[in-house]
C-alpha atoms as a PDB file:
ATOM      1  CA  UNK A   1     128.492 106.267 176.546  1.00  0.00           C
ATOM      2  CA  UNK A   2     125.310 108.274 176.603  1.00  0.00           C
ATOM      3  CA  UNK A   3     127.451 111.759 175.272  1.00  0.00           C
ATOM      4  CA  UNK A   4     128.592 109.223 172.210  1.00  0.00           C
ATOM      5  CA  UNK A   5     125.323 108.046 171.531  1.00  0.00           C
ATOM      6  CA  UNK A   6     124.238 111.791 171.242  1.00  0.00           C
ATOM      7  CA  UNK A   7     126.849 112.599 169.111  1.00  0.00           C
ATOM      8  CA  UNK A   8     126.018 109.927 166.613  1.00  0.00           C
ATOM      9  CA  UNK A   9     122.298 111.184 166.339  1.00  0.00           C
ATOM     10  CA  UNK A  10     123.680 114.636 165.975  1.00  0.00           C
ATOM     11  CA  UNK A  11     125.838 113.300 162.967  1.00  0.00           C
ATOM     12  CA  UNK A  12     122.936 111.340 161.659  1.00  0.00           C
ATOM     13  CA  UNK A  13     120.506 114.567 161.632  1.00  0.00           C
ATOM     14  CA  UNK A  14     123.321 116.785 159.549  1.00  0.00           C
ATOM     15  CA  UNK A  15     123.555 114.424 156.981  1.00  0.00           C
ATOM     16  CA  UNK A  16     119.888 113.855 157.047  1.00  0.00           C
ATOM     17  CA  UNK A  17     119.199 117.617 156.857  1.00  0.00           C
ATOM     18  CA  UNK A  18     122.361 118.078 154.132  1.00  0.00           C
ATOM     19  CA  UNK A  19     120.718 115.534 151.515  1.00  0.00           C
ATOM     20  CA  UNK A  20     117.001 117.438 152.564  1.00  0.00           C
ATOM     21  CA  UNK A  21     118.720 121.068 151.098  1.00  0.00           C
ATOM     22  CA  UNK A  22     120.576 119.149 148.449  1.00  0.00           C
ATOM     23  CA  UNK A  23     117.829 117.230 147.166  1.00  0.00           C
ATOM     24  CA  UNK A  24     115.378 120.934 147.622  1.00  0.00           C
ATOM     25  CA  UNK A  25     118.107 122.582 145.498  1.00  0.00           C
ATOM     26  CA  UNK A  26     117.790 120.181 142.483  1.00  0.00           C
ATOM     27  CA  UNK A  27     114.220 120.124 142.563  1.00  0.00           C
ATOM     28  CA  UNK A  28     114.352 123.966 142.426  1.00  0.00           C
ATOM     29  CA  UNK A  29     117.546 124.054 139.715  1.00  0.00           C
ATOM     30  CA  UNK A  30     114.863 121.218 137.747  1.00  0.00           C
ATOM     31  CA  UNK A  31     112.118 123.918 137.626  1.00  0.00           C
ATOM     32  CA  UNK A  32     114.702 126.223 136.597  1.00  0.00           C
ATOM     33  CA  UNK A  33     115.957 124.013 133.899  1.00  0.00           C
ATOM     34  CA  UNK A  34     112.266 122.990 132.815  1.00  0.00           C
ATOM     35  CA  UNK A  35     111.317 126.906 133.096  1.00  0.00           C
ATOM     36  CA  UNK A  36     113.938 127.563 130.766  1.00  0.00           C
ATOM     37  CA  UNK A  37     113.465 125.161 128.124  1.00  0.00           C
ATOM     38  CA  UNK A  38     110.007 126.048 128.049  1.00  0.00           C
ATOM     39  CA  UNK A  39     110.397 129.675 127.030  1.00  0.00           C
ATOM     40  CA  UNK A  40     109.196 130.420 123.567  1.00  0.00           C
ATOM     41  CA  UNK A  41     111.567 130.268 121.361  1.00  0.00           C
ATOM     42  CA  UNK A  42     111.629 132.594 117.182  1.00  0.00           C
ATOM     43  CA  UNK A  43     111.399 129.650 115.257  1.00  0.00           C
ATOM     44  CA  UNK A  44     111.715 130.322 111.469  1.00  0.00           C
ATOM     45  CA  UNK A  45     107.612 129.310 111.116  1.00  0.00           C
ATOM     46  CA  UNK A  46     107.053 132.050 113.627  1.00  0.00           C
ATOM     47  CA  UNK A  47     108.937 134.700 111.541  1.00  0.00           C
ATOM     48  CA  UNK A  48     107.480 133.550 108.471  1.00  0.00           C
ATOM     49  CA  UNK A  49     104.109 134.910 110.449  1.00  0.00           C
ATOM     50  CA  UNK A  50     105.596 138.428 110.838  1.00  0.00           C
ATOM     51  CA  UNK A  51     104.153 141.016 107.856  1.00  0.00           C
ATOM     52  CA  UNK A  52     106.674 140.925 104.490  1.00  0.00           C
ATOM     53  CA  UNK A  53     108.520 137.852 106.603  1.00  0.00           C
ATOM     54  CA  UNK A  54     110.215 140.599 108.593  1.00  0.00           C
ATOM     55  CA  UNK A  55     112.583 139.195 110.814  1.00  0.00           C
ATOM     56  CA  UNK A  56     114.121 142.114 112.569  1.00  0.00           C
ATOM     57  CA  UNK A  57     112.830 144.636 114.641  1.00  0.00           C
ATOM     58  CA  UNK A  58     110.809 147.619 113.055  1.00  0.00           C
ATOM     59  CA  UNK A  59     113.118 149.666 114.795  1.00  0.00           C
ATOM     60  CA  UNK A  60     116.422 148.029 112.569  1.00  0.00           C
ATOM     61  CA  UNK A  61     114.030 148.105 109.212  1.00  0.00           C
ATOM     62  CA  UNK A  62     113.854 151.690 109.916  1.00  0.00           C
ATOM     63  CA  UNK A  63     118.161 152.040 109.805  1.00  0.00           C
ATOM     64  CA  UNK A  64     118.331 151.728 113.737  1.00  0.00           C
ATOM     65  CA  UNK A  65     119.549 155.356 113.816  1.00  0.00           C
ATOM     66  CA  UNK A  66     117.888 158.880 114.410  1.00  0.00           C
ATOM     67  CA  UNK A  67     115.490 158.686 112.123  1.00  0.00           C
ATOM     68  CA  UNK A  68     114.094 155.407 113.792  1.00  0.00           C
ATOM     69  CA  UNK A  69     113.930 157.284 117.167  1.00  0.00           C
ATOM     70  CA  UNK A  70     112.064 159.953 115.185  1.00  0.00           C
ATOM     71  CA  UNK A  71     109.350 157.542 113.293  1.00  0.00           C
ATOM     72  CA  UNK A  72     108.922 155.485 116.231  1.00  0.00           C
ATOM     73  CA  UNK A  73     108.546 158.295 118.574  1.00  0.00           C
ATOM     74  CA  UNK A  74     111.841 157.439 120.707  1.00  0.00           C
ATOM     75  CA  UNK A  75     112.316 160.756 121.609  1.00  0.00           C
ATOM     76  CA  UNK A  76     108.675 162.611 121.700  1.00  0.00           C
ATOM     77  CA  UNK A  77     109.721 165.849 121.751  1.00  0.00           C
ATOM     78  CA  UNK A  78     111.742 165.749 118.363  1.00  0.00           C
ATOM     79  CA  UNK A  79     109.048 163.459 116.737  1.00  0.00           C
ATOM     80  CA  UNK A  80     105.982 166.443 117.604  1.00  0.00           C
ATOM     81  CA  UNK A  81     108.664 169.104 117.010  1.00  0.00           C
ATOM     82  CA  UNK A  82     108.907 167.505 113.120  1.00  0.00           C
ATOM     83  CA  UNK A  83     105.254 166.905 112.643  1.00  0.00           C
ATOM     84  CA  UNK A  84     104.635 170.615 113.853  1.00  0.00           C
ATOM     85  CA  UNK A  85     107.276 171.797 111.674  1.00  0.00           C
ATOM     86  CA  UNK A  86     105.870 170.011 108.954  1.00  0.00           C
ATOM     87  CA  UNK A  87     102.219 171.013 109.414  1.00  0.00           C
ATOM     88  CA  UNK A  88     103.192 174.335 109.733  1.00  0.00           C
ATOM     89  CA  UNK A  89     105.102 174.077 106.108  1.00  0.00           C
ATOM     90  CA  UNK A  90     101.840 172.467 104.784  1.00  0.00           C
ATOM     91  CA  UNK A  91      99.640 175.582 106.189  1.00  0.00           C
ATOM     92  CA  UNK A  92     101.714 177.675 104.874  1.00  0.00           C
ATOM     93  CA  UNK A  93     102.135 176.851 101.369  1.00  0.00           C
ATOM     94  CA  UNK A  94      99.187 174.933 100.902  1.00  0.00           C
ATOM     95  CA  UNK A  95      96.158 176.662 103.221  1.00  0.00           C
ATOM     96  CA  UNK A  96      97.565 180.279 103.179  1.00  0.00           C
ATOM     97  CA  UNK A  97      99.276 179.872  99.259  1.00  0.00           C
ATOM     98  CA  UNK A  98     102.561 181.321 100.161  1.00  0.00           C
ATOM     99  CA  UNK A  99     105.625 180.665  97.353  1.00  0.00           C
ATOM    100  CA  UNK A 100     108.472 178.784  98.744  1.00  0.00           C
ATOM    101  CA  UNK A 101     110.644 181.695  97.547  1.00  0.00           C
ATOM    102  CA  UNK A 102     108.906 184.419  99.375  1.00  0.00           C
ATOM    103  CA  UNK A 103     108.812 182.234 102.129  1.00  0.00           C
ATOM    104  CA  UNK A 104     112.673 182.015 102.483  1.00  0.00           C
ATOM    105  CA  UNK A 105     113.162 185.329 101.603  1.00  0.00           C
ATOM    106  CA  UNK A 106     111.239 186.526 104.777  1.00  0.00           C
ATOM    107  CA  UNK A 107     112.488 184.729 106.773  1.00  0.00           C
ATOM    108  CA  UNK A 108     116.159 185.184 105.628  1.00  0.00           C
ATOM    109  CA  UNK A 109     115.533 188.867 105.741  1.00  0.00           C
ATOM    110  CA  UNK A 110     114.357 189.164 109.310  1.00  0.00           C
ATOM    111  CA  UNK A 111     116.992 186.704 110.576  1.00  0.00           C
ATOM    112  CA  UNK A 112     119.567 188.908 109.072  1.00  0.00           C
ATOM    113  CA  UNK A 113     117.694 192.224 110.322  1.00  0.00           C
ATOM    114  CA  UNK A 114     117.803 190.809 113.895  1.00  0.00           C
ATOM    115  CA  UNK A 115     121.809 189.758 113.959  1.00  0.00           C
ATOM    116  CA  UNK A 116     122.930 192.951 112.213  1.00  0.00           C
ATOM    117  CA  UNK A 117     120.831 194.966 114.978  1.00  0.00           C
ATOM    118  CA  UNK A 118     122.047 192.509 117.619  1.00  0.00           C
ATOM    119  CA  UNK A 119     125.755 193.221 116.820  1.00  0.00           C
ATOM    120  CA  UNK A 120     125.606 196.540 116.505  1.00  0.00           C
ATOM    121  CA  UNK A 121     123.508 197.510 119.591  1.00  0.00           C
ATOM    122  CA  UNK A 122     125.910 195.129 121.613  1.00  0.00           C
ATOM    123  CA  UNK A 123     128.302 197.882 121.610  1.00  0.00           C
ATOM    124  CA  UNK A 124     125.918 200.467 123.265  1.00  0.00           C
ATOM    125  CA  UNK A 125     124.160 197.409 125.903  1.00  0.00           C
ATOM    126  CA  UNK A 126     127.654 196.744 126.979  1.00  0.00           C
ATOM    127  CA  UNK A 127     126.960 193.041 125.617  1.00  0.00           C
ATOM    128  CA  UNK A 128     128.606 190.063 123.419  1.00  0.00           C
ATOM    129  CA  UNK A 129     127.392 190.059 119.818  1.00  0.00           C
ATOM    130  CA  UNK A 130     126.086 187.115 118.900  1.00  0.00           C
ATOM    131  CA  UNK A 131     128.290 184.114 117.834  1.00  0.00           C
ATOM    132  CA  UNK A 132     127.155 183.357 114.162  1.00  0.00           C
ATOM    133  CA  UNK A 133     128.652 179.463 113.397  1.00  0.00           C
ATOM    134  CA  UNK A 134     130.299 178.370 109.935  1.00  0.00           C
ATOM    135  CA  UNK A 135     127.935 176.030 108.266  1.00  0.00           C
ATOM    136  CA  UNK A 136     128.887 173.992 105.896  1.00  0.00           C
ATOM    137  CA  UNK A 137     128.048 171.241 103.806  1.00  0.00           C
ATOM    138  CA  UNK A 138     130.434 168.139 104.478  1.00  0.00           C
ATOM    139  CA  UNK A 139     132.001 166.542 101.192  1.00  0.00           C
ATOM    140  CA  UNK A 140     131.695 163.299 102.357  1.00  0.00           C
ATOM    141  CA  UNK A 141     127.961 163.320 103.567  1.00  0.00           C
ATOM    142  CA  UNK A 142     127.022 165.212 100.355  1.00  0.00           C
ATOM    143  CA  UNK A 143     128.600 162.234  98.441  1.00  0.00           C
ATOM    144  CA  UNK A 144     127.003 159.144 100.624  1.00  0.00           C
ATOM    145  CA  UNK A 145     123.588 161.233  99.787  1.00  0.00           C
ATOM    146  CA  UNK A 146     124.303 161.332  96.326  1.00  0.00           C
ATOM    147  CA  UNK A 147     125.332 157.880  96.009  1.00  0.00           C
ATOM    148  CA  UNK A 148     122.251 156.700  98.012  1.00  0.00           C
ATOM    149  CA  UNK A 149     120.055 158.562  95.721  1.00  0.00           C
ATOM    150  CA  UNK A 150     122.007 157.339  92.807  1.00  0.00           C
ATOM    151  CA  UNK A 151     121.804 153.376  93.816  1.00  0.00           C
ATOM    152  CA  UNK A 152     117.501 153.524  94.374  1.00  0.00           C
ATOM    153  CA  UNK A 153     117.039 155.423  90.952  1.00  0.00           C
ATOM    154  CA  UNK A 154     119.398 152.880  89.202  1.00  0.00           C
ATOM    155  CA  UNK A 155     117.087 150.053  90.801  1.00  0.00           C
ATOM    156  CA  UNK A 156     114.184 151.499  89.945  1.00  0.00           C
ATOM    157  CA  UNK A 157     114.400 151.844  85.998  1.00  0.00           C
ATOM    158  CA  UNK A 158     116.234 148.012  86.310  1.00  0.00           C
ATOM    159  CA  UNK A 159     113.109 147.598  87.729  1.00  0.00           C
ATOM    160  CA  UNK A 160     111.390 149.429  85.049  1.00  0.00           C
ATOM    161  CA  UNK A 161     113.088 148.166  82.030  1.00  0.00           C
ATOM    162  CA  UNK A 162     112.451 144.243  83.382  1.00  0.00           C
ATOM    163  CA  UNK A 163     108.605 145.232  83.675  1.00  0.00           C
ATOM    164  CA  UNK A 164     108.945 146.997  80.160  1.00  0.00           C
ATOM    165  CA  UNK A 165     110.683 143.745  79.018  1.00  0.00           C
ATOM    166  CA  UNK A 166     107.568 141.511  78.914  1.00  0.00           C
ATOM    167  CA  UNK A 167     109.231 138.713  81.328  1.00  0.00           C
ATOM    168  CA  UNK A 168     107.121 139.022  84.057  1.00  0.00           C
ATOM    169  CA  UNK A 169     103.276 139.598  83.236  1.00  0.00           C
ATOM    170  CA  UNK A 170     102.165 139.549  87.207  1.00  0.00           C
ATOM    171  CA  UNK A 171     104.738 142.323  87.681  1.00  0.00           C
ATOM    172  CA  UNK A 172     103.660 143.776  85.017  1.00  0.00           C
ATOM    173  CA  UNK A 173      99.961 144.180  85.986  1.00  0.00           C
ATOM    174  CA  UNK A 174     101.078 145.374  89.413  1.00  0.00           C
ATOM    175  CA  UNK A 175     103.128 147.891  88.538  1.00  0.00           C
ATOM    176  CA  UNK A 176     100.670 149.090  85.996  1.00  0.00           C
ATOM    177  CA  UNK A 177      98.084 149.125  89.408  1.00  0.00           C
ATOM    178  CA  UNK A 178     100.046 150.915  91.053  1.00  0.00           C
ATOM    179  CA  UNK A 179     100.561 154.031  89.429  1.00  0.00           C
ATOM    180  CA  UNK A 180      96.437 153.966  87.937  1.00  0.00           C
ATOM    181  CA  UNK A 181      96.197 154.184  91.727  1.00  0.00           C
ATOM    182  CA  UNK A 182      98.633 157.091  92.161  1.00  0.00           C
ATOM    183  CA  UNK A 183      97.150 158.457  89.255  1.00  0.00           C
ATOM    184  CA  UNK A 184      93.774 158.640  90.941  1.00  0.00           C
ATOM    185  CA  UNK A 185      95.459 159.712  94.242  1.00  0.00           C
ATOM    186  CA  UNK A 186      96.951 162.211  92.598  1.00  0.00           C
ATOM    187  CA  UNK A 187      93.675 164.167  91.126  1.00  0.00           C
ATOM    188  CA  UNK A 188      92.621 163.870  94.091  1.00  0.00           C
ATOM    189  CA  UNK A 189      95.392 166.557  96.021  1.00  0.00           C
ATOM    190  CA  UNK A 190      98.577 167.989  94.942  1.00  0.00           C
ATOM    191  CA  UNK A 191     102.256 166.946  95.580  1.00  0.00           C
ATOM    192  CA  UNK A 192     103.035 168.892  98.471  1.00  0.00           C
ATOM    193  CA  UNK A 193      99.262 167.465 100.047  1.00  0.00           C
ATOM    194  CA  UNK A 194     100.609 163.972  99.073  1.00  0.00           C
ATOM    195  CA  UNK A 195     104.163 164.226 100.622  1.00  0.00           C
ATOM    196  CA  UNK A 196     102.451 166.003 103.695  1.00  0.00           C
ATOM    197  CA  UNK A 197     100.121 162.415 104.112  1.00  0.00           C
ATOM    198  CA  UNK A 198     102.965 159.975 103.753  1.00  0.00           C
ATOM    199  CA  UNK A 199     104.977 162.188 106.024  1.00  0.00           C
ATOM    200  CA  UNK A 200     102.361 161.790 108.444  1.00  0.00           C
ATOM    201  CA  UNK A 201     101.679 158.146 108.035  1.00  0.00           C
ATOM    202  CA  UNK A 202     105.242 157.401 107.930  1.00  0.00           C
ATOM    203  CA  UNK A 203     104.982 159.329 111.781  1.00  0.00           C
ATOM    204  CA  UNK A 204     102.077 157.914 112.664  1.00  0.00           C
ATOM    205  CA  UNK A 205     101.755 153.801 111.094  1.00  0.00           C
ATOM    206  CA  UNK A 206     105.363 152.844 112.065  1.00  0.00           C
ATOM    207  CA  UNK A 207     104.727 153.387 115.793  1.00  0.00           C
ATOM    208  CA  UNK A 208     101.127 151.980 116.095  1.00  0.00           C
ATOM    209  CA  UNK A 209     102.295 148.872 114.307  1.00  0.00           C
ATOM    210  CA  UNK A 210     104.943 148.195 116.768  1.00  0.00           C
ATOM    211  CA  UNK A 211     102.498 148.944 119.444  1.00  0.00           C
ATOM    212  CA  UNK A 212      99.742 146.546 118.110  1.00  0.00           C
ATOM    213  CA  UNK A 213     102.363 143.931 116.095  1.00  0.00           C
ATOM    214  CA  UNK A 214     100.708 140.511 117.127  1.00  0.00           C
ATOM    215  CA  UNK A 215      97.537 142.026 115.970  1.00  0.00           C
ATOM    216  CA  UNK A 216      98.557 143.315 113.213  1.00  0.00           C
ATOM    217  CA  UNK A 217     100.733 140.344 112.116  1.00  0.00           C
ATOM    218  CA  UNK A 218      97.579 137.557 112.528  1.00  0.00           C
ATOM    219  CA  UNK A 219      94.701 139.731 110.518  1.00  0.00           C
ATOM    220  CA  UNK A 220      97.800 140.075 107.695  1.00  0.00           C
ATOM    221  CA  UNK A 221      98.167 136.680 107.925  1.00  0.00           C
ATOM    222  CA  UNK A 222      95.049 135.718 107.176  1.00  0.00           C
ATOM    223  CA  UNK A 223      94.943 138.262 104.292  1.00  0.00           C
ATOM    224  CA  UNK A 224      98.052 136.725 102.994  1.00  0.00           C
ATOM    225  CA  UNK A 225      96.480 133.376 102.755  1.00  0.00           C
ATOM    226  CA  UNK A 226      93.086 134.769 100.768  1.00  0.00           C
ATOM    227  CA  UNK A 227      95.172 136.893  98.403  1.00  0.00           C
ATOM    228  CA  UNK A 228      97.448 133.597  97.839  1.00  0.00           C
ATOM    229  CA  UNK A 229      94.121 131.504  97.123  1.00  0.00           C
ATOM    230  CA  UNK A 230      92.467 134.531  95.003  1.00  0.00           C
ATOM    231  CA  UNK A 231      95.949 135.099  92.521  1.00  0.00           C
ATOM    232  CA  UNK A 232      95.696 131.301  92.470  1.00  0.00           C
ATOM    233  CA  UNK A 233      92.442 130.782  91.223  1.00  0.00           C
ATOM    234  CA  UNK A 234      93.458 134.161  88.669  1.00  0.00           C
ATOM    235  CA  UNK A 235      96.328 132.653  87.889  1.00  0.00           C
ATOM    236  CA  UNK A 236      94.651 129.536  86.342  1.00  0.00           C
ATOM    237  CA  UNK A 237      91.584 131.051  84.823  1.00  0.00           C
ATOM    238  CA  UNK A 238      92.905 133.959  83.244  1.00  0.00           C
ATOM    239  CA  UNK A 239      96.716 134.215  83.140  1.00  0.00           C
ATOM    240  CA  UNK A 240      97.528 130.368  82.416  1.00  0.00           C
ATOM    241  CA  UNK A 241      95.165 131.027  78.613  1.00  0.00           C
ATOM    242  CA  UNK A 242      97.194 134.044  77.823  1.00  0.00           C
ATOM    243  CA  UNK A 243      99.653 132.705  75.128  1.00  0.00           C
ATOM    244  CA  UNK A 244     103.552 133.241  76.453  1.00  0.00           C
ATOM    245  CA  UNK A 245     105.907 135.320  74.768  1.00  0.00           C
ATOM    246  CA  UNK A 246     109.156 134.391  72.955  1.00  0.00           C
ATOM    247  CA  UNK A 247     111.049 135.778  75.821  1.00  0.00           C
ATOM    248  CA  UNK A 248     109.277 133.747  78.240  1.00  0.00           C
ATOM    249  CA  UNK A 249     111.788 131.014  78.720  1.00  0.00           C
ATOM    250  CA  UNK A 250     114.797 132.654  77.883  1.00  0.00           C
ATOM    251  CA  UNK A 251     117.457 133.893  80.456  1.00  0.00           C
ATOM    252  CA  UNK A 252     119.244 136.772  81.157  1.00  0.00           C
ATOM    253  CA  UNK A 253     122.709 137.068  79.946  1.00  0.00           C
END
């Protein structure tokens, strides 16, 4: 009688113990759950924060590929290899005033000095010569180039000729910004100076923004919003009295 009685409270404990661990296990899969649900979440307001309304990674504006990994410093060693090499191009011709086609001459001339002595002093060093590859430029990547280029310049004079146009005065006045500001930028330092800076900043900007994006994103915000209120209050002292043209309300064909 007494071993029975035992038994039973044995019996009595498991299942006591078994609902303990199962009711511990949904508590914990709860947390889980509530944990979950309570992870932040890209809504399409949050986006709408990001600079331009970017929505996808500076990495994938930049193409995703190689030259990604090179503006946003991926791989460090290419990235300083380019910025030296293009430094050194800017000393060169810009600091020390040497002519692009001296410059390749030289340099042509002493890499052809030093395989034509290689080769023929391999016969008396008892040594290879050296293994000179075929370059050459691929069709098919010379034609995806040229289309590229082709597709941007056709975009720009569209762009151009709907500016020209008179449809759009705001564009207008931007565009017309714009290049007074190149102008001035332009006194200011020659074209190989100029492509040297936006070389650098397009080595430099890209990876400090993603580095500093919240940051970034909030004071742009809050530009946004005063440049929105500024072109508003513009927009209806000065641009709302200028008479509209004839082509004002008229579509394209």
């Amino acid at each position: 009688m007494a071993e029975e009685i035992e038994t039973k409270n044995e019996s009595v404990m498991d299942k006591l113990t078994d609902k303990i661990h199962s009711s511990s296990s949904d508590s914990d899969s709860d947390k889980k759950k509530v944990k979950f649900d309570d992870a932040p979440v890209m809504t399409s307001s949050m986006k709408s924060k990001r600079l331009f309304g970017r929505e996808k990674p500076v990495h994938q504006v930049f193409g995703g590929g190689k030259p990604a990994d090179v503006f946003l410093w991926r791989n460090k060693k290419i990235s300083a290899g380019v910025l030296a090499g293009a430094t050194a191009l800017w000393v060169l011709f810009e600091l020390l005033e040497y002519h692009l086609v001296t410059l390749v001459s030289y340099v042509l001339i002493f890499v052809i000095a030093v395989l034509f002595l290689w080769s023929n002093a391999s016969k008396f060093i008892n040594r290879s010569p050296p293994t000179i590859p075929e370059v050459k430029i691929p069709e098919d990547t010379l034609r995806q180039v040229a289309g590229a280029v082709r597709i941007e310049v056709n975009n720009f004079l569209g762009m151009l000729r709907d500016v020209a146009s008179g449809r759009d005065l705001k564009k207008f006045l931007a565009v017309v910004a714009g290049l007074w500001v190149l102008s001035i930028v332009g006194s200011w330092c020659n074209f190989l100076t100029l492509f040297y800076i936006t070389f650098v900043a397009l080595l430099t900007v890209p990876v400090l923004y993603e580095k500093y994006e919240d940051q970034v994103d909030a004071y742009a915000e809050k530009a946004m919003i005063e440049f929105k209120k500024q072109n508003a209050v513009f927009d209806a002292k000065v641009l709302s009295r200028i008479p509209k043209g004839p082509l004002k309300g008229k579509k394209k064909d």
